[in-house]
C-alpha atoms as a PDB file:
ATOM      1  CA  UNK A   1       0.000   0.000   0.000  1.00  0.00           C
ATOM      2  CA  UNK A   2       2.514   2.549   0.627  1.00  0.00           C
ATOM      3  CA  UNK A   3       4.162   1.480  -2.515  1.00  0.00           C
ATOM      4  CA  UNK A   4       1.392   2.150  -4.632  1.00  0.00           C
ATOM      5  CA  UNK A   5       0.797   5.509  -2.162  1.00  0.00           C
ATOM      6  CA  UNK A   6       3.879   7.007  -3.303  1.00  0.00           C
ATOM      7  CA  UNK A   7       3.858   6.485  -6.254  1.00  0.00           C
ATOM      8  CA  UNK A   8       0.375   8.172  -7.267  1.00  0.00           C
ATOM      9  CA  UNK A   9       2.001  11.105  -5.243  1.00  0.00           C
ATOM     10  CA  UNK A  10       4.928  11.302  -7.297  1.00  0.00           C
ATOM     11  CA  UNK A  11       2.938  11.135 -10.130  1.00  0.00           C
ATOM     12  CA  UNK A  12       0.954  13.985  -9.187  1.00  0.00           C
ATOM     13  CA  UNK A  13       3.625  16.078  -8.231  1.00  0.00           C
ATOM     14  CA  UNK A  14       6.910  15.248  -9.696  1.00  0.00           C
ATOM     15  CA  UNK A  15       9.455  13.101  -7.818  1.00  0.00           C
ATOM     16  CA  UNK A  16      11.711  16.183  -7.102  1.00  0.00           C
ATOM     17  CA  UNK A  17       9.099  17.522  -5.273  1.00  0.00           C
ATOM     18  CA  UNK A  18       7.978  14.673  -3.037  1.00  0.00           C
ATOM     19  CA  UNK A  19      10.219  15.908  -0.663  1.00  0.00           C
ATOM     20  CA  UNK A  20       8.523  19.060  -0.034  1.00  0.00           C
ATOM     21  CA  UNK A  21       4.700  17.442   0.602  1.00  0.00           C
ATOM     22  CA  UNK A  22       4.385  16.208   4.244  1.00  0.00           C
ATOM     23  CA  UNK A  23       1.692  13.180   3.368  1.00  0.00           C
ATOM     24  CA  UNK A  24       4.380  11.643   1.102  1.00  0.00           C
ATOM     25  CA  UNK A  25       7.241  12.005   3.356  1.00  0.00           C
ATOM     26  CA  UNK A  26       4.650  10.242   6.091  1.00  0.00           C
ATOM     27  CA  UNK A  27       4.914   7.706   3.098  1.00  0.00           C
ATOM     28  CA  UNK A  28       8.543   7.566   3.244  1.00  0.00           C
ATOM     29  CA  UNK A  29       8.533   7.301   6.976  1.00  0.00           C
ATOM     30  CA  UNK A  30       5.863   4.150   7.106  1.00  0.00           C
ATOM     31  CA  UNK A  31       8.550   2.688   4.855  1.00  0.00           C
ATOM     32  CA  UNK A  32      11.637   3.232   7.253  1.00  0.00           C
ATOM     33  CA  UNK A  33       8.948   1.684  10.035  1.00  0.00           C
ATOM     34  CA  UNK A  34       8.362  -1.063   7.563  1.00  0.00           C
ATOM     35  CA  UNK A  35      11.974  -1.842   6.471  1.00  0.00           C
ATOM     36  CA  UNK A  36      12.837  -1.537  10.298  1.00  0.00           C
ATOM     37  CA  UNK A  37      10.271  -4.027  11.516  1.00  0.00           C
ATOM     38  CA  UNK A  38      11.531  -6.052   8.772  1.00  0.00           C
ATOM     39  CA  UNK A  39      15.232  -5.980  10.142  1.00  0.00           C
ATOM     40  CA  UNK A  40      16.597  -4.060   7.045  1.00  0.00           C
ATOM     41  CA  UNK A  41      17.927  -1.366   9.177  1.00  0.00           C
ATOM     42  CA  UNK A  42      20.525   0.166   6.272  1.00  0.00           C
ATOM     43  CA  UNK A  43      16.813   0.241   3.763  1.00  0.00           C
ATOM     44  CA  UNK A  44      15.049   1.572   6.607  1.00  0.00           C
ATOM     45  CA  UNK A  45      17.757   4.419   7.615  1.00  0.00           C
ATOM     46  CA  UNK A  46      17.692   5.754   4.349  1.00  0.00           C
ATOM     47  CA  UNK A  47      13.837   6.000   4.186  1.00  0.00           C
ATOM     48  CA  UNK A  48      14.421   8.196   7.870  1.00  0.00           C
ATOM     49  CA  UNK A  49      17.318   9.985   6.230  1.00  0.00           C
ATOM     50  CA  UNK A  50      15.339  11.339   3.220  1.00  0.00           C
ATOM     51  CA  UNK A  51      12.039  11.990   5.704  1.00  0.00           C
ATOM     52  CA  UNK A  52      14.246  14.091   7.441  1.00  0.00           C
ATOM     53  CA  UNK A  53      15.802  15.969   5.640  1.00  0.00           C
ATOM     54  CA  UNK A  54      12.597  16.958   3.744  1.00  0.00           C
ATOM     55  CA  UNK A  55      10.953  18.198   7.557  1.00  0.00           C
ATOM     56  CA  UNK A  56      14.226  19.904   8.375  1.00  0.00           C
ATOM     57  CA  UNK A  57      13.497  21.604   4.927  1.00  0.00           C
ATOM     58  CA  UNK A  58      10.049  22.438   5.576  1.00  0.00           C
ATOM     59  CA  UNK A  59       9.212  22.532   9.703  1.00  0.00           C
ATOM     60  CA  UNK A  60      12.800  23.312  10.755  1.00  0.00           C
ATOM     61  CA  UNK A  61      15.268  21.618  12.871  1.00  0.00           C
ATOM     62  CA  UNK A  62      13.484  22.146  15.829  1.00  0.00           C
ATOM     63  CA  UNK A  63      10.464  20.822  14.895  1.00  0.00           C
ATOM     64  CA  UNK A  64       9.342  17.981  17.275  1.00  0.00           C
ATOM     65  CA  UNK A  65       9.072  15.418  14.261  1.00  0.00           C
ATOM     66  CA  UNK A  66      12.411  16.127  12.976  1.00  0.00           C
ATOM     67  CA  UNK A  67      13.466  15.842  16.721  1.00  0.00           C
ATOM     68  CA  UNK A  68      11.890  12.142  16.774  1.00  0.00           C
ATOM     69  CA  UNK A  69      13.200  11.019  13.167  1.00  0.00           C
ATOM     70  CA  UNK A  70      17.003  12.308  14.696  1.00  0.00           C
ATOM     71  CA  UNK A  71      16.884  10.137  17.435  1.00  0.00           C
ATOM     72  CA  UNK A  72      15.365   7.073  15.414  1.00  0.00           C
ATOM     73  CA  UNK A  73      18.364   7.739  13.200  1.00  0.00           C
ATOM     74  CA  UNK A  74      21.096   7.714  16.000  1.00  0.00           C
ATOM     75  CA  UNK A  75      18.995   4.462  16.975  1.00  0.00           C
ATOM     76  CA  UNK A  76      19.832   2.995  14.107  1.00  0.00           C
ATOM     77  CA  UNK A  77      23.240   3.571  13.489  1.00  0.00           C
ATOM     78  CA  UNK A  78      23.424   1.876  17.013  1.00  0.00           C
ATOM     79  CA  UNK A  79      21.890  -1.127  15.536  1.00  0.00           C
ATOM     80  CA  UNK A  80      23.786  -1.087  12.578  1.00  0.00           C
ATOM     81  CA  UNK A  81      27.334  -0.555  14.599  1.00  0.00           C
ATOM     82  CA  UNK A  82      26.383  -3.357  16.817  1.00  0.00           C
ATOM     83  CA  UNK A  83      25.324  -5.683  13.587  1.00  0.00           C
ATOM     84  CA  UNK A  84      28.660  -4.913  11.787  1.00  0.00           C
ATOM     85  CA  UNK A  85      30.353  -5.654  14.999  1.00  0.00           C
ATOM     86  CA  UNK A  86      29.506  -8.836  15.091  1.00  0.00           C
ATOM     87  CA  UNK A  87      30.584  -9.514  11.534  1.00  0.00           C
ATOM     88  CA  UNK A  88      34.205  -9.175  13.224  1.00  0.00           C
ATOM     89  CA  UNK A  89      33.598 -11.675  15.628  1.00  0.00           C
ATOM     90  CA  UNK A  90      32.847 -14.707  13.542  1.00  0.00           C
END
């Protein structure tokens, strides 16, 4: 569903402007959740990446959602140091 979500929005607006709509970047996010949830944590940070850099664009950096979507970022660079960690140790 969110597939076929974003892509009717980028067909309606452009895909170089999806990053400037809020219900599409919502899109993006419920992806990241998605790929997270999934454990594809390097699929799922670049969904939270893109998401945030669109609300830093529009809302700010001190905008409580680009607050939340920093800190599930720095959550997930956790995850992903401790994954590639482990690598080491086999």
């Amino acid at each position: 569903m969110y597939e076929r979500a974003l892509q009717g929005m980028e067909k309606v607006l452009d895909p170089t402007r999806v990053a400037g709509h809020i219900p599409a970047l919502t899109t993006i996010e419920n992806f990241g959740d998605l790929f997270k949830s999934q454990g594809k944590l390097s699929d799922a940070k670049r969904m939270y990446s893109k998401v945030h850099s669109g609300f830093i664009t529009l809302l700010g950096p001190s905008n409580h959602d680009c607050q939340r979507l920093e800190h599930n970022l720095q959550s997930l660079e956790a995850e992903l140091g401790k994954d590639s960690s482990l690598l080491f140790l086999s």
